[in-house]
PDB file of N, CA and C in Angstrom:
ATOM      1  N   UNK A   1      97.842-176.617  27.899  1.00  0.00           N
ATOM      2  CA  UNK A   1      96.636-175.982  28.381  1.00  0.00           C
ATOM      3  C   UNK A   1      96.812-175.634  29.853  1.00  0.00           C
ATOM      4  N   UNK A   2      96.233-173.717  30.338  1.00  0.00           N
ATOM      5  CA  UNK A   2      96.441-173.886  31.514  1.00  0.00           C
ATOM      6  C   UNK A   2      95.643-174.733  32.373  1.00  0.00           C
ATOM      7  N   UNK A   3      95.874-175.074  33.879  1.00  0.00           N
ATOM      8  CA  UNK A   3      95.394-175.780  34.444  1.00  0.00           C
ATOM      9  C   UNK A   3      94.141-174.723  35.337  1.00  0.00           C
ATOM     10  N   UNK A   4      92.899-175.161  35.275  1.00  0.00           N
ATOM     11  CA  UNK A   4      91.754-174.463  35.664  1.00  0.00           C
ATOM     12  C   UNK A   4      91.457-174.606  37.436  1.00  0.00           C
ATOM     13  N   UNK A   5      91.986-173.489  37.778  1.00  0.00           N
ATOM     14  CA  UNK A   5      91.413-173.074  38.993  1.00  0.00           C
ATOM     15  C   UNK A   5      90.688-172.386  39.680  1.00  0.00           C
ATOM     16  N   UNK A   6      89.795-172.075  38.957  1.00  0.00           N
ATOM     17  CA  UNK A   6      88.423-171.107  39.323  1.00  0.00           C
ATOM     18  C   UNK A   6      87.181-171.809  38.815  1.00  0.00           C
ATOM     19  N   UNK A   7      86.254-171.775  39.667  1.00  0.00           N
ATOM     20  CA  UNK A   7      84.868-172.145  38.707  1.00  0.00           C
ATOM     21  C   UNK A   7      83.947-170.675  39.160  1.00  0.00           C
ATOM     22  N   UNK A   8      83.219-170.991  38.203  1.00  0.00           N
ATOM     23  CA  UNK A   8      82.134-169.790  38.281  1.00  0.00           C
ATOM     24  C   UNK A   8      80.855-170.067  38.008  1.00  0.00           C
ATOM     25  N   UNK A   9      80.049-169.496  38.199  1.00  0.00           N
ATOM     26  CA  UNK A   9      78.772-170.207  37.985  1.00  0.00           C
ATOM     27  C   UNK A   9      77.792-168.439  37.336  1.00  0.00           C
ATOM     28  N   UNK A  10      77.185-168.902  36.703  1.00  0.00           N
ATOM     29  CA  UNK A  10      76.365-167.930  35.660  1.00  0.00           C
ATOM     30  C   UNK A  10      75.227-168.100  35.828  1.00  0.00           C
ATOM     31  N   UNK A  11      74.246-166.855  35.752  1.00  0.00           N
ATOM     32  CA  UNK A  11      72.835-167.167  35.581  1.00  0.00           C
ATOM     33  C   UNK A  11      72.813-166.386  33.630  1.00  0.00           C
ATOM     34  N   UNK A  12      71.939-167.618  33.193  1.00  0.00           N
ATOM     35  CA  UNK A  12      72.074-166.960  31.505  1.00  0.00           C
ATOM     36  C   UNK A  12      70.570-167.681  31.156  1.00  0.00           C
ATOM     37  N   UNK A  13      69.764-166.450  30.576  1.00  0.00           N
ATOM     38  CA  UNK A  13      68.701-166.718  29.858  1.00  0.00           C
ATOM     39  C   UNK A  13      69.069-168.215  28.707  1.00  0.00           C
ATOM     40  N   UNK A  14      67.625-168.379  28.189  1.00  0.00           N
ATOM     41  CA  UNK A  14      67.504-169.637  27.469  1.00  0.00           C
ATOM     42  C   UNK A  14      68.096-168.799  26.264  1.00  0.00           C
ATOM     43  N   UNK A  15      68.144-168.203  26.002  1.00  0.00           N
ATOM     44  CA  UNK A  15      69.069-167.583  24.238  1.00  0.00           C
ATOM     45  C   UNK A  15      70.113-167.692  24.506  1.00  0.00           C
ATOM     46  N   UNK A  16      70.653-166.989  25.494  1.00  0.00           N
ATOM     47  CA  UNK A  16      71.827-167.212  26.124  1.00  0.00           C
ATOM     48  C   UNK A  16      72.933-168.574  25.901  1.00  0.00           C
ATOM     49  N   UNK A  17      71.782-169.626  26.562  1.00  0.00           N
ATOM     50  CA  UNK A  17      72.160-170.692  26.529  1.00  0.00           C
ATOM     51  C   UNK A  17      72.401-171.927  25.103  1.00  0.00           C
ATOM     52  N   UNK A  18      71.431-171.539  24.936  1.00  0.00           N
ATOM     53  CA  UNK A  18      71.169-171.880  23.338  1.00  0.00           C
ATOM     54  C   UNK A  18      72.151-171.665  22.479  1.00  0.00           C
ATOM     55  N   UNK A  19      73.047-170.816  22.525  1.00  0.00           N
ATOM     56  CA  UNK A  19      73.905-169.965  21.921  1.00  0.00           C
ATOM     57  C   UNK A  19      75.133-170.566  21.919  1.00  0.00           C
ATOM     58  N   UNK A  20      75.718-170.872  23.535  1.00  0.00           N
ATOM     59  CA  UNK A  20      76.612-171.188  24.088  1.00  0.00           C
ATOM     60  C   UNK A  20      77.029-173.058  23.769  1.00  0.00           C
ATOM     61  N   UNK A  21      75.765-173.525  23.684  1.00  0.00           N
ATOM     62  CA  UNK A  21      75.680-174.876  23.051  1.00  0.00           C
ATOM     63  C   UNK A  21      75.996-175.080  21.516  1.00  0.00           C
ATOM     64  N   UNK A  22      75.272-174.187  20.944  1.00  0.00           N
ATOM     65  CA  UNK A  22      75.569-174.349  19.450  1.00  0.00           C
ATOM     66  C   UNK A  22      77.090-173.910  18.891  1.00  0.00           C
ATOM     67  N   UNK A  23      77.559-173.157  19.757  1.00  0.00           N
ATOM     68  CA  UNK A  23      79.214-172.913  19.686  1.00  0.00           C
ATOM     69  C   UNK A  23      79.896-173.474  20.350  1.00  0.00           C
ATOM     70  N   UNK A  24      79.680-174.164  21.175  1.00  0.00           N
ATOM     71  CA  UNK A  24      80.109-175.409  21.956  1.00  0.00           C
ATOM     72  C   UNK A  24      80.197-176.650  20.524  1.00  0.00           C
ATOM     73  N   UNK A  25      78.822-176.820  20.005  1.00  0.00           N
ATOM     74  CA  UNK A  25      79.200-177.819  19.068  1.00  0.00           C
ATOM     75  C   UNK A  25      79.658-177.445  17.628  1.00  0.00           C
ATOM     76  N   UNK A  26      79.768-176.250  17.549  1.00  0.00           N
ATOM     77  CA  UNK A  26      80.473-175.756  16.295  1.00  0.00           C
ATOM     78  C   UNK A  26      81.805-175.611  16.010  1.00  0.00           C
ATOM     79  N   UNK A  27      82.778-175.542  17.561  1.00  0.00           N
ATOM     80  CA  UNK A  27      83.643-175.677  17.655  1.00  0.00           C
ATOM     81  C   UNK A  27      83.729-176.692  17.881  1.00  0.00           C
ATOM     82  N   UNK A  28      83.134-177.936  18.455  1.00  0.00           N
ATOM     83  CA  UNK A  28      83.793-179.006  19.147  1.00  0.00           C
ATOM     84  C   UNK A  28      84.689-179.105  20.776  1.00  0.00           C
ATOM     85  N   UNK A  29      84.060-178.017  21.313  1.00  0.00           N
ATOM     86  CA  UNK A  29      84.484-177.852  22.498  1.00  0.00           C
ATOM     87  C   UNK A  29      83.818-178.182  23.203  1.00  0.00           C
ATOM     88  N   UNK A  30      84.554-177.778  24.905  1.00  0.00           N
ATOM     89  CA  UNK A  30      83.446-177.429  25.710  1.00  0.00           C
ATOM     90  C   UNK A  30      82.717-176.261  26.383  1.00  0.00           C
ATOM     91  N   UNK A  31      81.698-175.741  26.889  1.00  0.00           N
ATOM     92  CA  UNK A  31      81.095-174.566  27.065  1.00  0.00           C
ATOM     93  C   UNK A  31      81.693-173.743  27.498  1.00  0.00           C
ATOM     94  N   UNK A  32      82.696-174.026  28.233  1.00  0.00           N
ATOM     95  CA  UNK A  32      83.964-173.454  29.184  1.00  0.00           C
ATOM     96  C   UNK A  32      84.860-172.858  28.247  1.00  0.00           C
ATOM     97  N   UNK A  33      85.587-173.445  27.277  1.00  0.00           N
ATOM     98  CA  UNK A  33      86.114-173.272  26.469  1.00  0.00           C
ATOM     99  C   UNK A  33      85.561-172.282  25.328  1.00  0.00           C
ATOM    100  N   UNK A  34      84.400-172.064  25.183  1.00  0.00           N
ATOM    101  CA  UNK A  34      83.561-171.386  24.421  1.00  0.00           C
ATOM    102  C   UNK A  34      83.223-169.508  25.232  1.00  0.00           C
ATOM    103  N   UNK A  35      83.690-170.364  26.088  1.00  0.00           N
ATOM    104  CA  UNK A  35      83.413-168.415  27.220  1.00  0.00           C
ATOM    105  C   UNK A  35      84.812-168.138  26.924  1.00  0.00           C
ATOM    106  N   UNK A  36      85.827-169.027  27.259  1.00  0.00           N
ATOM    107  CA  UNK A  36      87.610-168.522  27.256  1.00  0.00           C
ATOM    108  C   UNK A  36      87.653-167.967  25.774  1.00  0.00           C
ATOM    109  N   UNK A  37      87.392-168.798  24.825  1.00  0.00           N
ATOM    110  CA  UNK A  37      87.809-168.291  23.910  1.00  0.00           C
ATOM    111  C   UNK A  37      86.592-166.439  23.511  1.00  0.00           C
ATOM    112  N   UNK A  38      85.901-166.517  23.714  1.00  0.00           N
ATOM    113  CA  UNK A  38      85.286-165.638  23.633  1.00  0.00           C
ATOM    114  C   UNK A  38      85.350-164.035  24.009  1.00  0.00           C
ATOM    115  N   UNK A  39      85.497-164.459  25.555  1.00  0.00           N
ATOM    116  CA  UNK A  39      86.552-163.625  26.463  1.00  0.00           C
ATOM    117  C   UNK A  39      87.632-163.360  25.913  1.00  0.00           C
ATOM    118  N   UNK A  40      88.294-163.959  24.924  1.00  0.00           N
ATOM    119  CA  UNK A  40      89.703-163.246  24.543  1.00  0.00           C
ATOM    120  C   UNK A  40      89.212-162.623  23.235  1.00  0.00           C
ATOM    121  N   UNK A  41      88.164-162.977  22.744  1.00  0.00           N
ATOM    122  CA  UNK A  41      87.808-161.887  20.749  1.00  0.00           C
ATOM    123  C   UNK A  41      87.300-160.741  21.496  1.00  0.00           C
ATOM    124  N   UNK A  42      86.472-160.591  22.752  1.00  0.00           N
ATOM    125  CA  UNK A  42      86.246-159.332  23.102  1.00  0.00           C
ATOM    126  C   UNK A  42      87.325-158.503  23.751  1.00  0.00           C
ATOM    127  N   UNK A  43      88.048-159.077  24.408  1.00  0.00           N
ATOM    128  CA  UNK A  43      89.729-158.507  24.685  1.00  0.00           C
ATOM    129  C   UNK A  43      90.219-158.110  23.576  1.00  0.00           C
ATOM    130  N   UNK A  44      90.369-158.547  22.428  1.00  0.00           N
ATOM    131  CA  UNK A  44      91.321-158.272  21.463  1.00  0.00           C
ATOM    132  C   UNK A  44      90.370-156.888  20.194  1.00  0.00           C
ATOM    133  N   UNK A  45      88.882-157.203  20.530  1.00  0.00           N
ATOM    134  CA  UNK A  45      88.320-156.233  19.922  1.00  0.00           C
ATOM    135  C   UNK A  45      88.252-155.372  20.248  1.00  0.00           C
ATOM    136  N   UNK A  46      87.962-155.127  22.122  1.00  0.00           N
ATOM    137  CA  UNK A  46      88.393-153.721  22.564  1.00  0.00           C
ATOM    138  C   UNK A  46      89.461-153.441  22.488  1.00  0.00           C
ATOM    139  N   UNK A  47      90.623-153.931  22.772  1.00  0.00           N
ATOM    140  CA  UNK A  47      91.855-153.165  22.217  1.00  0.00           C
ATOM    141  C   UNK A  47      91.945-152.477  21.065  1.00  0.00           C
ATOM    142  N   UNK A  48      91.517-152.964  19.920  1.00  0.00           N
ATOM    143  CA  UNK A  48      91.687-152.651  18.327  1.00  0.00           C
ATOM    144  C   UNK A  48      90.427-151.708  18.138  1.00  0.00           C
ATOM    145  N   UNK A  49      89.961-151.392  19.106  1.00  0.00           N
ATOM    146  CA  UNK A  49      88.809-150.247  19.236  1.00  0.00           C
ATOM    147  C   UNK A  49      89.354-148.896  19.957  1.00  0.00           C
ATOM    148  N   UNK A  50      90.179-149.345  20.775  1.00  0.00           N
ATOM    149  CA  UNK A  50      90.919-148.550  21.682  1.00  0.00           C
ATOM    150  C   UNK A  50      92.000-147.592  21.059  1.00  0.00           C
ATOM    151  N   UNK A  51      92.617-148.634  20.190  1.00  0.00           N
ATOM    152  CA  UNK A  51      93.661-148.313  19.241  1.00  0.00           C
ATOM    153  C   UNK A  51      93.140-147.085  18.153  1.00  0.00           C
ATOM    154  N   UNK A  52      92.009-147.519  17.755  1.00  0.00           N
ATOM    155  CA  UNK A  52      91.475-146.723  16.340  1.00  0.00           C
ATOM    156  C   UNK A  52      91.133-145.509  17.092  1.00  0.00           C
ATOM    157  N   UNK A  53      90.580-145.646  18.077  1.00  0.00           N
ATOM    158  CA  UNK A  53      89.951-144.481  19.201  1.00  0.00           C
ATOM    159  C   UNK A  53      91.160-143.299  19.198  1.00  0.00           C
ATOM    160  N   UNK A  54      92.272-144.352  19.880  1.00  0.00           N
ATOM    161  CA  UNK A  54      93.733-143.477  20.266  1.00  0.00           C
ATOM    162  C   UNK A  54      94.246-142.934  18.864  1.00  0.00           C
ATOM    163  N   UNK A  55      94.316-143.387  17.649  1.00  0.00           N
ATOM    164  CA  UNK A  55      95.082-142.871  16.918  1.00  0.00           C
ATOM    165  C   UNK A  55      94.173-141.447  16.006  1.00  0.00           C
ATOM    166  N   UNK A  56      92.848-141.751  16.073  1.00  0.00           N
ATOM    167  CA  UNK A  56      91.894-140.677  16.073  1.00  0.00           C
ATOM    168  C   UNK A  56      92.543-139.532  16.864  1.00  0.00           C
ATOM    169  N   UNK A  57      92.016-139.638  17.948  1.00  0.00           N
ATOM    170  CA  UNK A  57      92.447-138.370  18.889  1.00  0.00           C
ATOM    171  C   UNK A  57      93.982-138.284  18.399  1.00  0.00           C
ATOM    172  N   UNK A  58      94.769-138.720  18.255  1.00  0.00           N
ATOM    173  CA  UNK A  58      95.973-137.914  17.695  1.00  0.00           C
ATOM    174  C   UNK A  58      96.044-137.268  16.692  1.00  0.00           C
ATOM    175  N   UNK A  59      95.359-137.968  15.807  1.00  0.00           N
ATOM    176  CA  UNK A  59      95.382-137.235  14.509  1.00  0.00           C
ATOM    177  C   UNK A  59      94.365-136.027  14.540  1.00  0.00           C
ATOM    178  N   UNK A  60      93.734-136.198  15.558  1.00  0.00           N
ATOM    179  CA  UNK A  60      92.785-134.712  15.557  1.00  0.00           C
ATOM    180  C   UNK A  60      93.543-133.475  16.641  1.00  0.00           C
ATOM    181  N   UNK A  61      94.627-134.114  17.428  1.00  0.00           N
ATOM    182  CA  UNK A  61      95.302-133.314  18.322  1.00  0.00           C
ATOM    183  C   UNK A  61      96.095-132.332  17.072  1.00  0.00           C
ATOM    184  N   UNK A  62      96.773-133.231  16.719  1.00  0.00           N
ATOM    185  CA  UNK A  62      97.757-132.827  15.159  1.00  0.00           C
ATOM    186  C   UNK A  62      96.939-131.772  14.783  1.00  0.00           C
ATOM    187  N   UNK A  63      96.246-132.213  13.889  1.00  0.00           N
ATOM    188  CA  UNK A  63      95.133-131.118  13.444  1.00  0.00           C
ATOM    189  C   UNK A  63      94.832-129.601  14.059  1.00  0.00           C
ATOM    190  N   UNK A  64      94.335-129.774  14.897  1.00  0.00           N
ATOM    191  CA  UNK A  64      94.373-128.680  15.962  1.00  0.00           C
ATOM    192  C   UNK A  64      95.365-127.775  15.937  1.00  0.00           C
ATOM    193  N   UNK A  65      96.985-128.675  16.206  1.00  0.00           N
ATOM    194  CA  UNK A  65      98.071-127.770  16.637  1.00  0.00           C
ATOM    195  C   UNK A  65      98.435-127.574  15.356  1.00  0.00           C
ATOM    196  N   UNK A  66      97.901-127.847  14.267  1.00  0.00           N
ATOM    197  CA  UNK A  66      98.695-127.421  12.947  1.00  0.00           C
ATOM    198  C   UNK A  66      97.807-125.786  12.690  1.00  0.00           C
ATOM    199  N   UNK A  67      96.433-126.043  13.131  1.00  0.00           N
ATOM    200  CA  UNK A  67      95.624-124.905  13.034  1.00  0.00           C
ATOM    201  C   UNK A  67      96.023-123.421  13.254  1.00  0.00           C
ATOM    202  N   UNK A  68      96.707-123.895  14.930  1.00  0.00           N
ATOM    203  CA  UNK A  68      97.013-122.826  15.812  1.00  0.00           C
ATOM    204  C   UNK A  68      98.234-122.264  15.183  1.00  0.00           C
ATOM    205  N   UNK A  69      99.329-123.351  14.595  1.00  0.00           N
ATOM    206  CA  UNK A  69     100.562-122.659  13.931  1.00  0.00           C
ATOM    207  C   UNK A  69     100.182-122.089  12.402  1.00  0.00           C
ATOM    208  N   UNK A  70      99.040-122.244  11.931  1.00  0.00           N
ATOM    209  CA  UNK A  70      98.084-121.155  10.708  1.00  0.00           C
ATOM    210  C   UNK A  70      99.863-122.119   9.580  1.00  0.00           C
ATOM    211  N   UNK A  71      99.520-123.305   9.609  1.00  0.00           N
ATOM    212  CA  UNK A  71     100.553-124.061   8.311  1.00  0.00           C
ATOM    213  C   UNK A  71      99.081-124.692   7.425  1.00  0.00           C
ATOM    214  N   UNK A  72     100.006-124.299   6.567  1.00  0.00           N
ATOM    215  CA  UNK A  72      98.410-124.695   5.346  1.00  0.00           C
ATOM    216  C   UNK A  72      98.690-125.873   5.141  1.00  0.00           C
ATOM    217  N   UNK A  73      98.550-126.511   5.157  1.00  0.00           N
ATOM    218  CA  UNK A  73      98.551-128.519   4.809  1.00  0.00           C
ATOM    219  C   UNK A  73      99.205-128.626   3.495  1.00  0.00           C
ATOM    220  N   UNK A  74      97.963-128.421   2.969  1.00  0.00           N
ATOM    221  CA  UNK A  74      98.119-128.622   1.238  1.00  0.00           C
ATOM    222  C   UNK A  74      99.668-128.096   0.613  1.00  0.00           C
ATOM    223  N   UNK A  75     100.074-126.714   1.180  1.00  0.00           N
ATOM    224  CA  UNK A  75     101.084-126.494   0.645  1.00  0.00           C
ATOM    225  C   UNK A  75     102.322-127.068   1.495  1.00  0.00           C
ATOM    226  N   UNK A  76     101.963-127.599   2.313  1.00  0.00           N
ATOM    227  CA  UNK A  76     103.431-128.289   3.007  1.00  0.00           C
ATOM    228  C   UNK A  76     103.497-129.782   2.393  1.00  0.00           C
ATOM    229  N   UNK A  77     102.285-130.522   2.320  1.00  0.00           N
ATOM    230  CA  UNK A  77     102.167-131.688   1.397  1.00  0.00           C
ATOM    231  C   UNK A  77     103.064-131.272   0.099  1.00  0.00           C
ATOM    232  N   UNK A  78     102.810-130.296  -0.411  1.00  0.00           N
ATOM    233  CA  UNK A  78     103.252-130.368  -1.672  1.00  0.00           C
ATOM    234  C   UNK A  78     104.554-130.097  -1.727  1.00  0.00           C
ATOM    235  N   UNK A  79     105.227-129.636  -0.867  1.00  0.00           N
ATOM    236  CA  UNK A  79     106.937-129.141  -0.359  1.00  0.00           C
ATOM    237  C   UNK A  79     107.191-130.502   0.116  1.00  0.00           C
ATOM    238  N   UNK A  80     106.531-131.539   0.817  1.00  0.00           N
ATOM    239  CA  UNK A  80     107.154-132.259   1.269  1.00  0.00           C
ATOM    240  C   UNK A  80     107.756-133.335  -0.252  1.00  0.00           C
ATOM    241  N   UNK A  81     106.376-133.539  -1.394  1.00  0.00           N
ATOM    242  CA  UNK A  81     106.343-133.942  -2.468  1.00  0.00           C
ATOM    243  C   UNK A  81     107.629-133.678  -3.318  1.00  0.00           C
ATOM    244  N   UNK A  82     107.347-132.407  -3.428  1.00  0.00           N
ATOM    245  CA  UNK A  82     108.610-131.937  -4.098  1.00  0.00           C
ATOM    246  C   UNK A  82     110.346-132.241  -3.933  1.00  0.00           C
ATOM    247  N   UNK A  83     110.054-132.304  -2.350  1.00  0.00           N
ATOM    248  CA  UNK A  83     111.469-132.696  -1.879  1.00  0.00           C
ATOM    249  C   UNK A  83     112.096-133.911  -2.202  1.00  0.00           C
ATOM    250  N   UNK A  84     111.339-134.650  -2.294  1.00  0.00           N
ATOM    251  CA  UNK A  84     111.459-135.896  -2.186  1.00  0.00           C
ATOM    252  C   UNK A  84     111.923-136.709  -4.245  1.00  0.00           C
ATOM    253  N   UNK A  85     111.338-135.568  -4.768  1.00  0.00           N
ATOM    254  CA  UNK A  85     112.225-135.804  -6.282  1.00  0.00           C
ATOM    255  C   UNK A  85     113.253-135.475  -6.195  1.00  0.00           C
TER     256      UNK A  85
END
């Protein structure tokens, strides 16, 4: 475990708090431990949001430049199909 060298101090409504306790004892931790770990599912969810985001816009860039070169999809799908027997 790293060794903790920062403290911080929070102002958090009573839901807030409430919250932070009951996942405190759901995990068996401590409250501290309940923000760290927390702090890292929202790290790892924006990434994997980021990701879906990024591979969107590519696949719509694609799209686009397939437009502009007037290639019909369907029939290159089906050349690619074919090739491949």
């Amino acid at each position: 475990m790293a060794t903790m060298t920062h403290r911080a101090t929070f102002a958090l409504d009573s839901c807030a708090i409430s919250r932070l306790k009951k996942l405190s004892t759901i995990w068996q931790t401590s409250q501290a431990e309940v923000i760290r770990r927390s702090l890292e599912i929202a790290e790892q969810s924006n990434s994997v949001s980021n990701e879906i985001e990024n591979r969107l816009k590519a696949f719509d860039q694609l799209r686009t430049r397939l437009k502009k070169r007037k290639i019909n999809v369907e029939t290159w799908i089906q050349t690619a199909r074919e090739s491949r027997r």
